[in-house]
C-alpha atoms as a PDB file:
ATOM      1  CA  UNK A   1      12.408   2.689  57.882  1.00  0.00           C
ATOM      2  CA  UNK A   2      12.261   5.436  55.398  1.00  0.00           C
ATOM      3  CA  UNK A   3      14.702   7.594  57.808  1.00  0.00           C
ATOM      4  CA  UNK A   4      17.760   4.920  56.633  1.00  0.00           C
ATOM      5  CA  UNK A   5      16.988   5.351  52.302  1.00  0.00           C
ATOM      6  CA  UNK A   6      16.663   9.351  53.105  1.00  0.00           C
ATOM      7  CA  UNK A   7      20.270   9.803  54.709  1.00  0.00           C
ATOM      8  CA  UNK A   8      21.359   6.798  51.881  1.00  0.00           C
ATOM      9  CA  UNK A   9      20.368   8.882  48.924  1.00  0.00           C
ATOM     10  CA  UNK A  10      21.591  12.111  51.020  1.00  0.00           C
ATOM     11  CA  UNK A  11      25.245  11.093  51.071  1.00  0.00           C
ATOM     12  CA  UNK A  12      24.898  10.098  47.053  1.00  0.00           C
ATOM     13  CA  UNK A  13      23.759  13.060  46.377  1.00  0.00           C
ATOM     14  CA  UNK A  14      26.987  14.528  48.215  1.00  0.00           C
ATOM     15  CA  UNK A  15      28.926  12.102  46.371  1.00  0.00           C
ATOM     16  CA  UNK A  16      27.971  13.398  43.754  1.00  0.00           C
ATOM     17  CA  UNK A  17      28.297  16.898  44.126  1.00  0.00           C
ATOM     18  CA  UNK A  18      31.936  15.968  44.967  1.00  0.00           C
ATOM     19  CA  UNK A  19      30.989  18.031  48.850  1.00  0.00           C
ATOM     20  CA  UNK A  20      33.393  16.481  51.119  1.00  0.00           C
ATOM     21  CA  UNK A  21      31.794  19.183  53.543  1.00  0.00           C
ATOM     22  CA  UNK A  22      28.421  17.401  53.686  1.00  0.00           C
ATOM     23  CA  UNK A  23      29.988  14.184  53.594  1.00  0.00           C
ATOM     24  CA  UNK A  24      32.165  14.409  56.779  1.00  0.00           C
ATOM     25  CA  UNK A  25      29.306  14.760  59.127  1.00  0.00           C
ATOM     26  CA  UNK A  26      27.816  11.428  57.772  1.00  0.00           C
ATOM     27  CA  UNK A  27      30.423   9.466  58.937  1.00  0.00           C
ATOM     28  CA  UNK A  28      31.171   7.401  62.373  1.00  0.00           C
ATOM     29  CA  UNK A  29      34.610   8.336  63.296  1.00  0.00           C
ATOM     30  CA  UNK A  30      35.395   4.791  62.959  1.00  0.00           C
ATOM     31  CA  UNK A  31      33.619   4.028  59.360  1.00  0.00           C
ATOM     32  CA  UNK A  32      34.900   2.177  57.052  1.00  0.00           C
ATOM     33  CA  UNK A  33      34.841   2.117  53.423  1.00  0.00           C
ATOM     34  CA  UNK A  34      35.859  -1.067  50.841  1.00  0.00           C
ATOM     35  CA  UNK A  35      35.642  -1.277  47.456  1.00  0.00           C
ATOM     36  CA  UNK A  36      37.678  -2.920  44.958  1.00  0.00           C
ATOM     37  CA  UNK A  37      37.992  -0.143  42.837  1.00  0.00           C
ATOM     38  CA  UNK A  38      39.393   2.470  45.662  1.00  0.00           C
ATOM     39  CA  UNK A  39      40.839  -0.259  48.377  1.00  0.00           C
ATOM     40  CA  UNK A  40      40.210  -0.289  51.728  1.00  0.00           C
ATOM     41  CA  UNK A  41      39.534   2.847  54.394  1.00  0.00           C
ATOM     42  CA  UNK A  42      39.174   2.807  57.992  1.00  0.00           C
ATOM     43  CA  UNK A  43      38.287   5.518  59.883  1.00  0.00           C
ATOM     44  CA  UNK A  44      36.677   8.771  58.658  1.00  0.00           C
ATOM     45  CA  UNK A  45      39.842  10.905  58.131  1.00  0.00           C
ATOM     46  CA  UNK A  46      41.112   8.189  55.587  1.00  0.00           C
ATOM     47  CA  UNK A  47      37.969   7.943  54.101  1.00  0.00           C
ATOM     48  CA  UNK A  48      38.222  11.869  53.541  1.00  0.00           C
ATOM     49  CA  UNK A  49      41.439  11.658  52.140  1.00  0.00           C
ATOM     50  CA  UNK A  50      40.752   9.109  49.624  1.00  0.00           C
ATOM     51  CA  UNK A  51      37.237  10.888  48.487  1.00  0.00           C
ATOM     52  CA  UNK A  52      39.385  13.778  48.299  1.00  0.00           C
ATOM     53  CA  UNK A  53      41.629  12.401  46.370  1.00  0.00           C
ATOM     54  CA  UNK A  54      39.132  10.158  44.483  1.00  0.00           C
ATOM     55  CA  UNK A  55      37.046  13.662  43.436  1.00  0.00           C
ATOM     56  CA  UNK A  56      40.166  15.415  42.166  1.00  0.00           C
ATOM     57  CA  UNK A  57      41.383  12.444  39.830  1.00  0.00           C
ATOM     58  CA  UNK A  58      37.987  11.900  38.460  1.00  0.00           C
ATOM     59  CA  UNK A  59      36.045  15.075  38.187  1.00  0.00           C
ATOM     60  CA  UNK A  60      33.632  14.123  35.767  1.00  0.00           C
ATOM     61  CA  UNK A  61      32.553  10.842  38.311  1.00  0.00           C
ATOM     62  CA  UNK A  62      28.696  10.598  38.929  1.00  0.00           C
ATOM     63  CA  UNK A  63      26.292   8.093  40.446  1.00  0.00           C
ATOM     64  CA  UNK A  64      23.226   6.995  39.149  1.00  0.00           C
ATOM     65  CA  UNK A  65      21.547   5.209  41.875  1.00  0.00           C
ATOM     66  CA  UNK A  66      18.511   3.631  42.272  1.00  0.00           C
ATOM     67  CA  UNK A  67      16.394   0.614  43.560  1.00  0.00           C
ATOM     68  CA  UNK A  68      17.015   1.576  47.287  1.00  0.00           C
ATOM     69  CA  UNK A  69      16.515  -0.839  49.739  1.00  0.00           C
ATOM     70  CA  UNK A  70      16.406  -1.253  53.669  1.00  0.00           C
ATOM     71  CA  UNK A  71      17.897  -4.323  55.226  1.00  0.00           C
ATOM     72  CA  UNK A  72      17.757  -4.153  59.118  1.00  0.00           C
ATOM     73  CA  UNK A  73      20.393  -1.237  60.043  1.00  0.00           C
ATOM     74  CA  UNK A  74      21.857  -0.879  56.435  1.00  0.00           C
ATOM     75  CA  UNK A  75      20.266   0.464  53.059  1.00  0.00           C
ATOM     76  CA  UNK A  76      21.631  -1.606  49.672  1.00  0.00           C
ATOM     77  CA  UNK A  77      21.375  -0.089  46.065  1.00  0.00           C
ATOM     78  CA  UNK A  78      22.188  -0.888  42.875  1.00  0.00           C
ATOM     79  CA  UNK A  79      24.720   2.015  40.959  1.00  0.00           C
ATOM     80  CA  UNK A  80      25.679   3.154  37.538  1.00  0.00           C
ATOM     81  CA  UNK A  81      28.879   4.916  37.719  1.00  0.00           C
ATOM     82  CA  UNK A  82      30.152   6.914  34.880  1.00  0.00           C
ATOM     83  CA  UNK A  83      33.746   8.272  34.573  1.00  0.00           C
ATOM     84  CA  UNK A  84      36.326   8.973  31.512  1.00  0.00           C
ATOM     85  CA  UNK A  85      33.429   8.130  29.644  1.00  0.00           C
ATOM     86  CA  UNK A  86      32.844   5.075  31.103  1.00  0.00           C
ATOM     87  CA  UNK A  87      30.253   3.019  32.550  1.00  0.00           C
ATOM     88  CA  UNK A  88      29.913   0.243  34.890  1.00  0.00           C
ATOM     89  CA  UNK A  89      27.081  -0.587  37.128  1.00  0.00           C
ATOM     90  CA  UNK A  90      27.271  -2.407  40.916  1.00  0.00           C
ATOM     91  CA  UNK A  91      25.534  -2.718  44.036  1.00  0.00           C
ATOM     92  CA  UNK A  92      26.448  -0.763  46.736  1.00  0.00           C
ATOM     93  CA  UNK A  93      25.532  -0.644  50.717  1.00  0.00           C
ATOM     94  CA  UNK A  94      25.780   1.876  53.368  1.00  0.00           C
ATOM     95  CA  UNK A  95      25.343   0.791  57.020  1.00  0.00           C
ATOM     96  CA  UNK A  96      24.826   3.187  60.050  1.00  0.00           C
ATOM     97  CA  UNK A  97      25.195   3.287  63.432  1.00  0.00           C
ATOM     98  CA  UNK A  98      22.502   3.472  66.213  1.00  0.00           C
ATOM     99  CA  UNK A  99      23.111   7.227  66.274  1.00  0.00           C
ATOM    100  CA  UNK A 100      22.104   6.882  62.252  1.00  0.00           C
ATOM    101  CA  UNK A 101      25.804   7.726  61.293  1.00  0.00           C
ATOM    102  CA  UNK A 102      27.898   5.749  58.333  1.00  0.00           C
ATOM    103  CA  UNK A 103      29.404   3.239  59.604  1.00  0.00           C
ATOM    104  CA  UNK A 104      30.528   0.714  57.147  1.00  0.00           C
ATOM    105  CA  UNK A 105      30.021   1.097  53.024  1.00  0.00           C
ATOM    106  CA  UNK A 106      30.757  -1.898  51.117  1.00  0.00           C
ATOM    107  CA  UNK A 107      30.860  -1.230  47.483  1.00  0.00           C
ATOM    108  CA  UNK A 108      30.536  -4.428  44.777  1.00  0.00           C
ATOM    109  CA  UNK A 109      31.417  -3.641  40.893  1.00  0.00           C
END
């Protein structure tokens, strides 16, 4: 059960770092990302290109995440996101495959 919050907090911590390198791996090929405040993403190579482009528009952008927890075959979390000097908090799941890849993240702000 653990194994789930682990690779959850893993790929915020990537996030974080901005490491589009550790991210990739995380991902199903077919993922897919959705979030009001970045759009819709399917597949991993669009989900790359919008982190990319995501990381390089907001450099300052960090998550402070906490209050992991697992529900069946996806982790949920709650999120404080700062950028610009701005704050605004949401909740935030990441669900994975049976090979314990990404395969769908939903974020709510």
């Amino acid at each position: 059960m653990d194994e789930l919050i682990e690779k959850a907090k893993a790929y915020v911590a990537a996030s974080n770092a901005h490491d589009i390198a550790r991210i990739k791996p995380m991902l199903a090929p077919a993922c897919s990302y959705r979030s009001a405040g970045v759009g819709r993403h399917d597949g991993a190579d669009a989900i790359m290109t919008m982190m990319q482009s995501f990381f390089a528009a907001n450099p300052d952008v960090h998550w402070q995440a906490e209050n992991y927890r697992q529900r069946c075959d996806h982790v949920v979390f709650d999120f404080v996101i700062t950028m610009d000097g701005n704050s605004s908090s949401g909740v935030e799941e990441i669900h994975f495959d049976g090979a314990g890849n990404v395969s769908r993240i939903v974020v709510q702000r």
